[in-house]
Protein backbone atom coordinates (compact mmCIF):
# COMPACT_ATOMS: atom_id res chain seq x y z
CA UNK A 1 -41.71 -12.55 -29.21
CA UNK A 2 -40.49 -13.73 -25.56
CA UNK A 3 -37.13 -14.53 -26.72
CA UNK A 4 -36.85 -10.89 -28.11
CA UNK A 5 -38.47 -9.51 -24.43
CA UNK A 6 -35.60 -11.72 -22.57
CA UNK A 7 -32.75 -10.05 -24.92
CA UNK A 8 -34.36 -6.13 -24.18
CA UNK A 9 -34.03 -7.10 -19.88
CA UNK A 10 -30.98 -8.64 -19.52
CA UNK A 11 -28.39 -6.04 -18.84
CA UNK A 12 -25.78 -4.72 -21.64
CA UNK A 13 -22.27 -3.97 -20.72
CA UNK A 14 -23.04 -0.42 -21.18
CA UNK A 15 -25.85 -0.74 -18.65
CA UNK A 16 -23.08 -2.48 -16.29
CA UNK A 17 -20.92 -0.04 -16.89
CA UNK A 18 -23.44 2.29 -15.93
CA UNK A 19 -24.30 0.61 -13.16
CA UNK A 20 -20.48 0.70 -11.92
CA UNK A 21 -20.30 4.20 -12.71
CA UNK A 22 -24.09 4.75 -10.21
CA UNK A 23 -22.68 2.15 -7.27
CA UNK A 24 -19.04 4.30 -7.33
CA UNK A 25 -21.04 7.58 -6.82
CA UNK A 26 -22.54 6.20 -3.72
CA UNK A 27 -19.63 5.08 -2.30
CA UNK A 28 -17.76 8.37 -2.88
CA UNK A 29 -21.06 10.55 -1.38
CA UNK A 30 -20.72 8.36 1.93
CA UNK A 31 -16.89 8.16 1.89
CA UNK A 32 -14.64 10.50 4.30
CA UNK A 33 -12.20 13.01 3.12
CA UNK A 34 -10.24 12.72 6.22
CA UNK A 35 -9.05 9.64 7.55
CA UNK A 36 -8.21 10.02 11.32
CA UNK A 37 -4.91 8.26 11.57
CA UNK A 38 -6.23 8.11 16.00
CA UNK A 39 -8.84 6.07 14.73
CA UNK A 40 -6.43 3.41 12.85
CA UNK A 41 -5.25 0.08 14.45
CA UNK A 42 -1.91 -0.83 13.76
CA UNK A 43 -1.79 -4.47 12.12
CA UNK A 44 1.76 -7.00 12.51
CA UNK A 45 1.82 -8.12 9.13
CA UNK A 46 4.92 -10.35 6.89
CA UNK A 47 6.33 -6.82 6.31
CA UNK A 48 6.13 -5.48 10.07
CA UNK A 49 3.95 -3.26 11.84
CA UNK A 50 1.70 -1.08 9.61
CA UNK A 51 -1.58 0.87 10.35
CA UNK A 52 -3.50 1.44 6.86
CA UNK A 53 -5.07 4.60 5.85
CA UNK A 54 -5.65 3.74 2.13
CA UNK A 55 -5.56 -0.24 0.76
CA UNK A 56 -7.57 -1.34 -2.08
CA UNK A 57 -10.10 -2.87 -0.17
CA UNK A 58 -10.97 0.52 2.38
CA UNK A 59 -14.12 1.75 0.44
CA UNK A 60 -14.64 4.37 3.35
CA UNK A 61 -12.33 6.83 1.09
CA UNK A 62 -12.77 9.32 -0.75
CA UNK A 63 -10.83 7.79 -3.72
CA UNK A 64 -8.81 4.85 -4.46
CA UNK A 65 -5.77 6.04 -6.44
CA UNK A 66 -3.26 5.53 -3.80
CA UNK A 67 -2.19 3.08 -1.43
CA UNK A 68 -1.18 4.74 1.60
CA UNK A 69 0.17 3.43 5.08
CA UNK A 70 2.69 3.87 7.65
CA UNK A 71 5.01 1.68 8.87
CA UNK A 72 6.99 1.28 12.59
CA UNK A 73 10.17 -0.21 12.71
CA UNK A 74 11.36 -1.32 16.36
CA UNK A 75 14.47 -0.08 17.80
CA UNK A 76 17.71 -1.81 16.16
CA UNK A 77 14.97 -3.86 14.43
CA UNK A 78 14.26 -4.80 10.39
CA UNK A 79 11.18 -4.81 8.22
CA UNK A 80 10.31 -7.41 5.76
CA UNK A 81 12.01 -8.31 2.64
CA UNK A 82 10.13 -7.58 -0.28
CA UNK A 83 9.94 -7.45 -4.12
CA UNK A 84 7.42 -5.07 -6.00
CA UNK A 85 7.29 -3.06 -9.08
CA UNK A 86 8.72 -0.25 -7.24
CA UNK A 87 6.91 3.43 -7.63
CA UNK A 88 6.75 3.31 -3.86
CA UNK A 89 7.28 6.66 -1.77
CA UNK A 90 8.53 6.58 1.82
CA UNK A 91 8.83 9.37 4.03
CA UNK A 92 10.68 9.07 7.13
CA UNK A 93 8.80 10.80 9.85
CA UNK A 94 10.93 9.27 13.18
CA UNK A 95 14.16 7.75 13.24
CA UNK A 96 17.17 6.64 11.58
CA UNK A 97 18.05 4.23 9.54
CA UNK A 98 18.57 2.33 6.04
CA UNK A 99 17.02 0.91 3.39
CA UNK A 100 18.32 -2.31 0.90
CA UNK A 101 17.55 -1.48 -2.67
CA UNK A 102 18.08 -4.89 -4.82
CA UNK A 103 20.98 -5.25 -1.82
CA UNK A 104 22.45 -1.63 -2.52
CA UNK A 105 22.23 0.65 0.81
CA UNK A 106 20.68 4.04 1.11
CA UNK A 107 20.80 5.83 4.88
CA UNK A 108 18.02 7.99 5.89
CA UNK A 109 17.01 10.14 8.53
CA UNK A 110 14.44 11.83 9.95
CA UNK A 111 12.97 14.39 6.47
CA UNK A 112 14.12 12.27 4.17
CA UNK A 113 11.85 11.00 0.94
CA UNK A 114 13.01 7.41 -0.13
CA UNK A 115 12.06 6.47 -3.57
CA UNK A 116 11.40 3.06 -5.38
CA UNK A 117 12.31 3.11 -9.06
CA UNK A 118 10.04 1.96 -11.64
CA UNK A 119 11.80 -1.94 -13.11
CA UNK A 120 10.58 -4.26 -15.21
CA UNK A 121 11.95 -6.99 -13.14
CA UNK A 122 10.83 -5.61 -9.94
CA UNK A 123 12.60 -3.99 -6.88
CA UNK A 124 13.98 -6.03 -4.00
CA UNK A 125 13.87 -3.94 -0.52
CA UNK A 126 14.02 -3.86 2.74
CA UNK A 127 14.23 -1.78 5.69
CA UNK A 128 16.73 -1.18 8.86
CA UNK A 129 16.16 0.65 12.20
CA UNK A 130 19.85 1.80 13.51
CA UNK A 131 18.79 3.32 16.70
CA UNK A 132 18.88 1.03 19.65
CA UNK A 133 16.04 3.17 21.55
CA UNK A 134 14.02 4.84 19.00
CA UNK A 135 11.30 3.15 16.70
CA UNK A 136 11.65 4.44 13.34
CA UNK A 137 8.01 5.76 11.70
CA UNK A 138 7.85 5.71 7.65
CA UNK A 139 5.19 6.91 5.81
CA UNK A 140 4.57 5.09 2.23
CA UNK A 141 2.80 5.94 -0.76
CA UNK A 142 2.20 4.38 -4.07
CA UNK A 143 -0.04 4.14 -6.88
CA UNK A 144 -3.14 1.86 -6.90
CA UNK A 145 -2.53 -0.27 -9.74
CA UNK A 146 -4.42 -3.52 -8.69
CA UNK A 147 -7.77 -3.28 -10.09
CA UNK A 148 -5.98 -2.36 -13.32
CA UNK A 149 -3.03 -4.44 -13.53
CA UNK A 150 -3.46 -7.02 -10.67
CA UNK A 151 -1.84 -7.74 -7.16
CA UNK A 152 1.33 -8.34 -9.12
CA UNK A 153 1.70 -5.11 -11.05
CA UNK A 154 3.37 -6.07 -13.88
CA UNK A 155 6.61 -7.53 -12.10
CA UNK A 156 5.59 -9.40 -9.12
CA UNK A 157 4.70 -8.46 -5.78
CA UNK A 158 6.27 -11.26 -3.14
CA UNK A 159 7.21 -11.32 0.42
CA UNK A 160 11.06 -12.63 0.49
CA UNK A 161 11.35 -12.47 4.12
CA UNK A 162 9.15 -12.16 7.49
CA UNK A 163 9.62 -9.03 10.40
CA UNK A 164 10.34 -10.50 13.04
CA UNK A 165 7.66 -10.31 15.41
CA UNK A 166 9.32 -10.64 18.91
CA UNK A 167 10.82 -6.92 17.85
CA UNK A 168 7.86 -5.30 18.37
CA UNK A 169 8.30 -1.22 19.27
């Protein structure tokens, strides 16, 4: 009779799901709908300088679907070298420049929408500032895939090469 009372209180996987479902209803009633870029610190990182609006550990959102940042480039300067999945979206919002896809170059400017394709053995990229007095400001976008497919999203997610710091804008 107590072994069948210790089965009825531990918790089922439905009741954890449950639980889940309860705990992500809080967090959504006392998340913001509008993140106030102002209030955003800028962070030097591997890939250069970023400042963070949506990262899959800010539970202050109002959803978690995206991963969403922006990202300086000093004048004449370079970001990181990276390999991802790709599905990443940047808009340039400042500045001039390029960008390295697996070592083939695209120029942008100022309006322009640079997009990431999708490969199964990941995308190599990296990014160029050509103005010697501007910083260039991109704006990136891309799905929120790690609590469903990991950090790695399904082709690995590395840093190939640093910023350099001492090009700070």
């Amino acid at each position: 009779m107590a072994e069948q009372s210790r089965e009825r209180k531990a918790k089922t996987r439905y009741q954890e799901l449950i639980q889940l479902r309860d705990e992500e209803r809080n967090r959504v009633a006392g998340s913001t709908v509008c993140v106030k870029g102002q209030e955003l610190s800028w962070e030097m990182n591997p890939q250069g300088l970023m400042k963070w609006y949506m990262h899959p550990n800010i539970d202050l959102t109002a959803h978690k679907f995206l991963i969403f940042y922006a990202q300086k480039i000093p004048p004449a300067g370079r970001s990181g070298k990276q390999k991802c999945p790709g599905g990443v979206v940047f808009v340039v919002v400042e500045g001039k420049g390029y960008s390295l896809l697996d070592e083939v170059r695209y120029d942008w400017k100022e309006g322009d929408l640079l997009q990431l394709p999708i490969k199964l053995e990941g995308v190599v990229f990296q990014h160029f500032n050509t103005s010697e007095n501007e910083p260039a400001l991109l704006i990136a976008a891309e799905p929120n895939l790690v609590a469903t497919v990991g950090v790695d999203r399904g082709s690995g997610f590395e840093q190939l090469e640093e910023a350099p710091e001492d090009e700070l804008p």
